[in-house]
Protein backbone atom coordinates (compact mmCIF):
# COMPACT_ATOMS: atom_id res chain seq x y z
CA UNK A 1 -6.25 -12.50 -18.21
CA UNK A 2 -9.74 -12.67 -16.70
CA UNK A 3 -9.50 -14.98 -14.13
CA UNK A 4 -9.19 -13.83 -10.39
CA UNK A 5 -5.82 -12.86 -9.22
CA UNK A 6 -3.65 -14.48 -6.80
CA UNK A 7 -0.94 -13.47 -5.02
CA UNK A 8 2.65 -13.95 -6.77
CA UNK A 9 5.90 -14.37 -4.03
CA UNK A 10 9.19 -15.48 -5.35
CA UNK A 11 8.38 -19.00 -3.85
CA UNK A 12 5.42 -21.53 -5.53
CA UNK A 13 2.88 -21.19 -2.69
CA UNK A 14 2.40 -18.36 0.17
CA UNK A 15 2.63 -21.01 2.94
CA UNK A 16 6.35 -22.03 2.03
CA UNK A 17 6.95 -18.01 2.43
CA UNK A 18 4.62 -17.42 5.77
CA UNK A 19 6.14 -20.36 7.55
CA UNK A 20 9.86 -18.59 6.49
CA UNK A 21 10.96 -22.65 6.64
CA UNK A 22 13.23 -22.52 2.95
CA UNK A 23 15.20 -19.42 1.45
CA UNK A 24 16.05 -21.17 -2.35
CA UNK A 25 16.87 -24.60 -0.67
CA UNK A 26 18.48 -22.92 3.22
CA UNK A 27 16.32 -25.10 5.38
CA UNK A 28 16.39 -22.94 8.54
CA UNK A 29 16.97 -24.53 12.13
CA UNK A 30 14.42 -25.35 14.50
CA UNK A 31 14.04 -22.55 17.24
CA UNK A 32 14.74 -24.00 20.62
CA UNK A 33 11.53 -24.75 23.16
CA UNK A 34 12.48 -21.58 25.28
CA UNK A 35 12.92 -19.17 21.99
CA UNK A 36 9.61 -20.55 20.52
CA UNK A 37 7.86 -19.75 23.93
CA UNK A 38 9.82 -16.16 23.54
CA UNK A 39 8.22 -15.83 19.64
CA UNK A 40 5.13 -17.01 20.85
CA UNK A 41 4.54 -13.72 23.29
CA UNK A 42 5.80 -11.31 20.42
CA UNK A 43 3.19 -9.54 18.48
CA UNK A 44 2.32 -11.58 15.10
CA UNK A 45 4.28 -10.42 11.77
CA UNK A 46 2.94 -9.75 8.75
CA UNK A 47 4.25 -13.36 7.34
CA UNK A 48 2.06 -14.89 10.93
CA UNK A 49 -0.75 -12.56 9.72
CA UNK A 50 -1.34 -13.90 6.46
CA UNK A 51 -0.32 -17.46 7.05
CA UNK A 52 -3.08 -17.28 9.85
CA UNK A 53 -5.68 -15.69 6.79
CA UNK A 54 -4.33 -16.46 3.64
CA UNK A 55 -4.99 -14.44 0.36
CA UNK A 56 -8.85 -15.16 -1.67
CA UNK A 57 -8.84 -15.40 -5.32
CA UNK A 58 -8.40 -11.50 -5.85
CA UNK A 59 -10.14 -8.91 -8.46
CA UNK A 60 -9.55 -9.92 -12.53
CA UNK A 61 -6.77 -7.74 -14.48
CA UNK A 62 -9.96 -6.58 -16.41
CA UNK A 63 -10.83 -4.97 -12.95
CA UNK A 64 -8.04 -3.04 -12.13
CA UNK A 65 -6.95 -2.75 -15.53
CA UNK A 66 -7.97 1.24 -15.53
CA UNK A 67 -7.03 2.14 -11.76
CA UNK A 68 -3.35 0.41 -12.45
CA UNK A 69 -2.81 3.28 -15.51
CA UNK A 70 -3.85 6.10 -13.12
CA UNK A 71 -1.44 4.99 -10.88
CA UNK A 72 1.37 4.74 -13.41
CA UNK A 73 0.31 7.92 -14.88
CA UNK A 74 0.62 9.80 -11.04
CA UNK A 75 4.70 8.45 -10.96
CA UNK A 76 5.32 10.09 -13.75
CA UNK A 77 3.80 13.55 -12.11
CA UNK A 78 5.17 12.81 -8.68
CA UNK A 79 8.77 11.81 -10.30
CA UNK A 80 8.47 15.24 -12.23
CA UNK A 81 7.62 17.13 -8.40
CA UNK A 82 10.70 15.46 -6.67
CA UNK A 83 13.18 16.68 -9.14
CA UNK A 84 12.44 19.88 -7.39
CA UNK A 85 12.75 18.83 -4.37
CA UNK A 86 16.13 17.13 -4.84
CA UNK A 87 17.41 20.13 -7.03
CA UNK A 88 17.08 22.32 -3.61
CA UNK A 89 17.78 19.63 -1.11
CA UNK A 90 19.97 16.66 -2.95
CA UNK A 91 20.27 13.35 -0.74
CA UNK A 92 19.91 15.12 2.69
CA UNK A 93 17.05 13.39 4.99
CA UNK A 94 14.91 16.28 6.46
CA UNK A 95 11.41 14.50 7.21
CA UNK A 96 9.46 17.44 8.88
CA UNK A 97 10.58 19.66 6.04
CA UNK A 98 9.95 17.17 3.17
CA UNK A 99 6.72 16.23 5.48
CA UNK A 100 5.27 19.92 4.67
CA UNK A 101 6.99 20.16 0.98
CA UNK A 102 4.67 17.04 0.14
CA UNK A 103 1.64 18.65 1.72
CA UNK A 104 1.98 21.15 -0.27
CA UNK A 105 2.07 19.38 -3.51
CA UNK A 106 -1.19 17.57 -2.86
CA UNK A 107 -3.97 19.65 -5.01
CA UNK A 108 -7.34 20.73 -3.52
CA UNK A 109 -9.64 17.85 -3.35
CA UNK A 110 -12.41 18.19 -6.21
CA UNK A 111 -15.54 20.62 -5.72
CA UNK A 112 -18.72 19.27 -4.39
CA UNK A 113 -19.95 18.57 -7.75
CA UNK A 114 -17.00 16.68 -8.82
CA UNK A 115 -16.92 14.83 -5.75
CA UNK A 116 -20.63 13.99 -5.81
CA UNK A 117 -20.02 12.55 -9.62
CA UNK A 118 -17.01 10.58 -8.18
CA UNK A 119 -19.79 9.28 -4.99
CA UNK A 120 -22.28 8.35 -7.70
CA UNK A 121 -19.63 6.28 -9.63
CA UNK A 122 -18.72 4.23 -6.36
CA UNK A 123 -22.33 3.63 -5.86
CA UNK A 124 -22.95 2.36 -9.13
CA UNK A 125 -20.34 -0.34 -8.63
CA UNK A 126 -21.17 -0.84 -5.23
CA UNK A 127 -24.25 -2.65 -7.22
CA UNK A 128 -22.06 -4.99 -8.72
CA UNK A 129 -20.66 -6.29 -5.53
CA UNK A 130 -20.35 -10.26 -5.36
CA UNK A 131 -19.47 -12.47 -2.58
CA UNK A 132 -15.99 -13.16 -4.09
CA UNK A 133 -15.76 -9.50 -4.77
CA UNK A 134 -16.61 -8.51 -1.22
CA UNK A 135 -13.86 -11.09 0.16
CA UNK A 136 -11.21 -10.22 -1.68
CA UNK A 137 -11.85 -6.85 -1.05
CA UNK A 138 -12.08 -7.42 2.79
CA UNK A 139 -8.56 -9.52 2.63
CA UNK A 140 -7.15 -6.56 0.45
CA UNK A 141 -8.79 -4.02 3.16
CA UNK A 142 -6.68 -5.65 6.41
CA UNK A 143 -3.80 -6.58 4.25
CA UNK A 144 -2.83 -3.83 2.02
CA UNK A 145 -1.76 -1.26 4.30
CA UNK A 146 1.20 -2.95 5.80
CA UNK A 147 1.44 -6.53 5.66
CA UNK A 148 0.99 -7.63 1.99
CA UNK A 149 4.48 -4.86 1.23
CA UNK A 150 6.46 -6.54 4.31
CA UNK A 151 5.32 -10.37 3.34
CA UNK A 152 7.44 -8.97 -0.46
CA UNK A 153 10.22 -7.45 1.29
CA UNK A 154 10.61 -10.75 3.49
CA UNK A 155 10.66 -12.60 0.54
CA UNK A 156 13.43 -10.70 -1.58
CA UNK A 157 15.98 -10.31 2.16
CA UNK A 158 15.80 -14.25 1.23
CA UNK A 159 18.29 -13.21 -1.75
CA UNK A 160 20.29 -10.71 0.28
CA UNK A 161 22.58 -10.74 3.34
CA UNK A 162 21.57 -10.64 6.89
CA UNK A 163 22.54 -6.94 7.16
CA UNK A 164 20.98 -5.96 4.22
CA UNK A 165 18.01 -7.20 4.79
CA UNK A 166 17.57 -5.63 7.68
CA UNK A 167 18.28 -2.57 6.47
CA UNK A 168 15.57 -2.89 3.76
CA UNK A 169 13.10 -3.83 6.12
CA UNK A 170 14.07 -1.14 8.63
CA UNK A 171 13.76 1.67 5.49
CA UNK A 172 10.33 -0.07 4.25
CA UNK A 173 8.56 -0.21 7.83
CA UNK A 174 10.07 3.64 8.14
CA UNK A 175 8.84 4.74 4.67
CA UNK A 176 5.29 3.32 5.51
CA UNK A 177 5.33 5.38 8.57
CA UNK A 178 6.05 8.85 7.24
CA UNK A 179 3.31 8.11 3.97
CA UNK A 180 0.88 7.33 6.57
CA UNK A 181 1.69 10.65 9.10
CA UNK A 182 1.45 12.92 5.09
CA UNK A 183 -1.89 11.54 4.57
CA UNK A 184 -3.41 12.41 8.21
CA UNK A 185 -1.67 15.47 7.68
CA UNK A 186 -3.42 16.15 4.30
CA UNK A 187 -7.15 14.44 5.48
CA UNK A 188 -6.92 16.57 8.51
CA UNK A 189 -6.60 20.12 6.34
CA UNK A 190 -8.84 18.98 3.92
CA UNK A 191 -11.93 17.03 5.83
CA UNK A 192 -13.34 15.15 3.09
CA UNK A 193 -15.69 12.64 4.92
CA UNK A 194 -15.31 8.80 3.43
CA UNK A 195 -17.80 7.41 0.91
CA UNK A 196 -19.66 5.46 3.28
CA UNK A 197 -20.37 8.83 5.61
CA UNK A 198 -22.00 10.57 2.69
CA UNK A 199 -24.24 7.60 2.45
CA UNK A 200 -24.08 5.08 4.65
CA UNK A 201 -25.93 2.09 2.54
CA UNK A 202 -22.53 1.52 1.06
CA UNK A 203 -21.81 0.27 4.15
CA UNK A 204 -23.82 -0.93 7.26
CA UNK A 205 -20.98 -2.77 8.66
CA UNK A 206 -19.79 0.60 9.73
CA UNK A 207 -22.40 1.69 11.77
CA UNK A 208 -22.54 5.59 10.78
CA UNK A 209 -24.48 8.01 13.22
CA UNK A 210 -26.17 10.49 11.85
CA UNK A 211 -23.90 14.42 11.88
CA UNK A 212 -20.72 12.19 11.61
CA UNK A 213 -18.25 13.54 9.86
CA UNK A 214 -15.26 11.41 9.45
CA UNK A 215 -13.14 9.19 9.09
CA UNK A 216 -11.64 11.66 5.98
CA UNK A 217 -10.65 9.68 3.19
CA UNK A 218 -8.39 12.08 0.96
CA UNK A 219 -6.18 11.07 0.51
CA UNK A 220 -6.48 7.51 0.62
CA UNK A 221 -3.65 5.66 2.95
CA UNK A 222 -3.89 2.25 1.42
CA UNK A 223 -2.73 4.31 -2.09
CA UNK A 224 0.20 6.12 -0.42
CA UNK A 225 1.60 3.19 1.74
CA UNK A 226 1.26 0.72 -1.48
CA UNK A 227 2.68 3.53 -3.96
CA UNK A 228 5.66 3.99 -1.33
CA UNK A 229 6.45 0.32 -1.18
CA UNK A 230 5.83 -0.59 -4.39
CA UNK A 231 8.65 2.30 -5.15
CA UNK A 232 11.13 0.95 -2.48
CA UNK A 233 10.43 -3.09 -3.51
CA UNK A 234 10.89 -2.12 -7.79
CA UNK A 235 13.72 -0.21 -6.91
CA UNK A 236 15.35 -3.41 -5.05
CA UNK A 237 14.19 -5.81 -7.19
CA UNK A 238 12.98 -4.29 -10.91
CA UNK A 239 12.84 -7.58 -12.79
CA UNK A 240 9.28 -7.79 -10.13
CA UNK A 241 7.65 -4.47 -10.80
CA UNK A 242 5.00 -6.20 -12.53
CA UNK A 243 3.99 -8.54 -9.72
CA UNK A 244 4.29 -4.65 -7.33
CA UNK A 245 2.26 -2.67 -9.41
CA UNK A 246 -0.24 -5.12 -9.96
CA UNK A 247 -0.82 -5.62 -6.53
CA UNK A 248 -1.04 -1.65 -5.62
CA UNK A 249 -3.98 -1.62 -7.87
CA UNK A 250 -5.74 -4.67 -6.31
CA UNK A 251 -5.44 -2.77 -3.15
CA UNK A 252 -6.64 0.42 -4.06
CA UNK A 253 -9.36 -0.95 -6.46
CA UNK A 254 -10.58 -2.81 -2.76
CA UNK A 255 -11.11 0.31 -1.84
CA UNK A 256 -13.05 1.92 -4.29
CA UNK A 257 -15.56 -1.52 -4.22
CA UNK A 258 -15.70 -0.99 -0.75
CA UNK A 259 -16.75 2.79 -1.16
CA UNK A 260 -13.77 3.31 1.54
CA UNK A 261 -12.84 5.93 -1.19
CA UNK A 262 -13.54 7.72 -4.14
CA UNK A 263 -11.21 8.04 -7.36
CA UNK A 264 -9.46 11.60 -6.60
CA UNK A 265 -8.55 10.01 -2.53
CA UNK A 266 -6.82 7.08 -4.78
CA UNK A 267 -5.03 9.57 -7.03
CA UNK A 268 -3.57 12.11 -3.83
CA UNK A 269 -2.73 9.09 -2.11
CA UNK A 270 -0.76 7.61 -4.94
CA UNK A 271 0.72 10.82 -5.23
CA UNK A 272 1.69 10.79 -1.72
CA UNK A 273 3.46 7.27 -1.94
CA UNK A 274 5.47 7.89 -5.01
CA UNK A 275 7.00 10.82 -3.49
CA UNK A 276 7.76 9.13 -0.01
CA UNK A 277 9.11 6.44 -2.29
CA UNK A 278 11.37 8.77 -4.07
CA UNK A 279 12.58 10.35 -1.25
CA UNK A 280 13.92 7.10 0.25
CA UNK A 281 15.12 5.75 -2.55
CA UNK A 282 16.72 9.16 -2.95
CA UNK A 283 18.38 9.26 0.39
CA UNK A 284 19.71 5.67 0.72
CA UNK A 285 23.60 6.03 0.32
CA UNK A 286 24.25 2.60 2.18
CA UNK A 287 22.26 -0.13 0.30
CA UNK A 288 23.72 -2.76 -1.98
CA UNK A 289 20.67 -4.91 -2.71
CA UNK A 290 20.10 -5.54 -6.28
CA UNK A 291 19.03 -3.03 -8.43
CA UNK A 292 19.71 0.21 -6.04
């Protein structure tokens, strides 16, 4: 398939799943005037974020054909790394601990010369940027660190029962939080200044001053938040790992067309995820959803 992607939920179109108005045929009640007015002053969800700026026609399956079997290949590595982990610490929750432990396991960031090589390779499709590209990109750029995983776990609590689901979105939003504190961690040791610092053409939007050094991009955050849900969502619901994995590449490929990162902050940040992921779905004794 060639053709640019769209989105895939569990319902035919993304505005029956924004709204949140039918779970398989539930029609929910209207809220009354005084609990709308209540809603109204909350800060928006992901589902209000995306119904307010719904999904482009994303990159082709040619596209992110090559990223999506780096990212496959970097499970197998970080399911290989938490064995040891769980061999010393079995199911027991230690996040500061584990926090350090994952740290560690992230390698060195390439030498200059490999990084440079991986900077000329993000230039070089940088040229082949098109509008649509650049759009779906942007959309991919806002949406994939939080919203885009909470929008799928939304739509698969429509299966479950009440306290399930909110257990799954409790563990997802709390997952997300810890890949996101590793990877500051890691880009704070390691310093690696973003593709569009080492040469700002890539892009003007960002308004670079000359001696800056950051933001750091390795490893990448968008790659260890979508690794980490795409773990937690497969593991509740495995007959959709295809629609998951799919989507964790269109989000890190964004990022690559965007020159927000180069190839090796992809691969440390998948790594990242896909241990966060295994630690959670490691350490969750309580769940019943399907497939856990």
């Amino acid at each position: 398939m060639n053709s640019p992607r769209r989105l895939k939920w569990q319902y035919a179109a993304i505005a029956v799943v924004a709204v949140g108005a039918v779970g398989f045929g539930v029609m929910h009640t209207s809220a009354t005037p005084a609990a709308s007015a209540a809603a109204s002053k909350k800060k928006p969800g992901a589902t209000d974020k995306i119904k307010a700026d719904p999904p482009p026609a994303l990159f082709t399956d040619a596209q992110i054909a090559d990223l999506a079997k780096q990212q496959a290949a970097q499970k197998h590595t970080a399911d290989t790394l938490f064995a040891k982990w769980k061999s010393a610490h079995g199911s027991t929750r230690d996040d500061k601990a584990f926090t350090a432990w994952v740290a560690q396991q992230v390698p060195a960031p390439p030498n200059k010369a490999e990084r440079t090589t991986e900077l000329h390779q993000v230039q070089q499709l940088a040229k082949t940027r098109t509008a649509a590209g650049k759009k779906a990109a942007t959309w991919l750029e806002v949406h994939g660190k939080s919203d885009i995983w909470k929008l799928y776990a939304h739509d698969q609590r429509e299966l479950l029962p009440k306290e399930q689901g909110a257990v799954d979105k409790g563990e997802l939003k709390s997952a997300l939080k810890l890949a996101k504190a590793i990877t500051e961690k890691v880009a704070a040791r390691e310093k690696q200044p973003a593709p569009y610092v080492l040469d700002p053409s890539l892009r003007p939007d960002k308004h670079v001053t000359a001696g800056q050094k950051g933001p750091y991009s390795y490893p990448s955050r968008h790659a260890a938040k979508s690794a980490t849900a795409v773990t937690l969502l497969t593991g509740w619901a495995p007959h959709r790992a295809e629609d998951y994995t799919a989507m964790a590449a269109q989000v890190t490929y964004s990022r690559l067309y965007m020159a927000g990162h180069v190839s090796s902050d992809i691969t440390a940040g998948t790594l990242v995820g896909d241990l966060v992921g295994d630690y959670y779905r490691n350490a969750e004794p309580t769940s019943s959803a399907p497939g856990k």
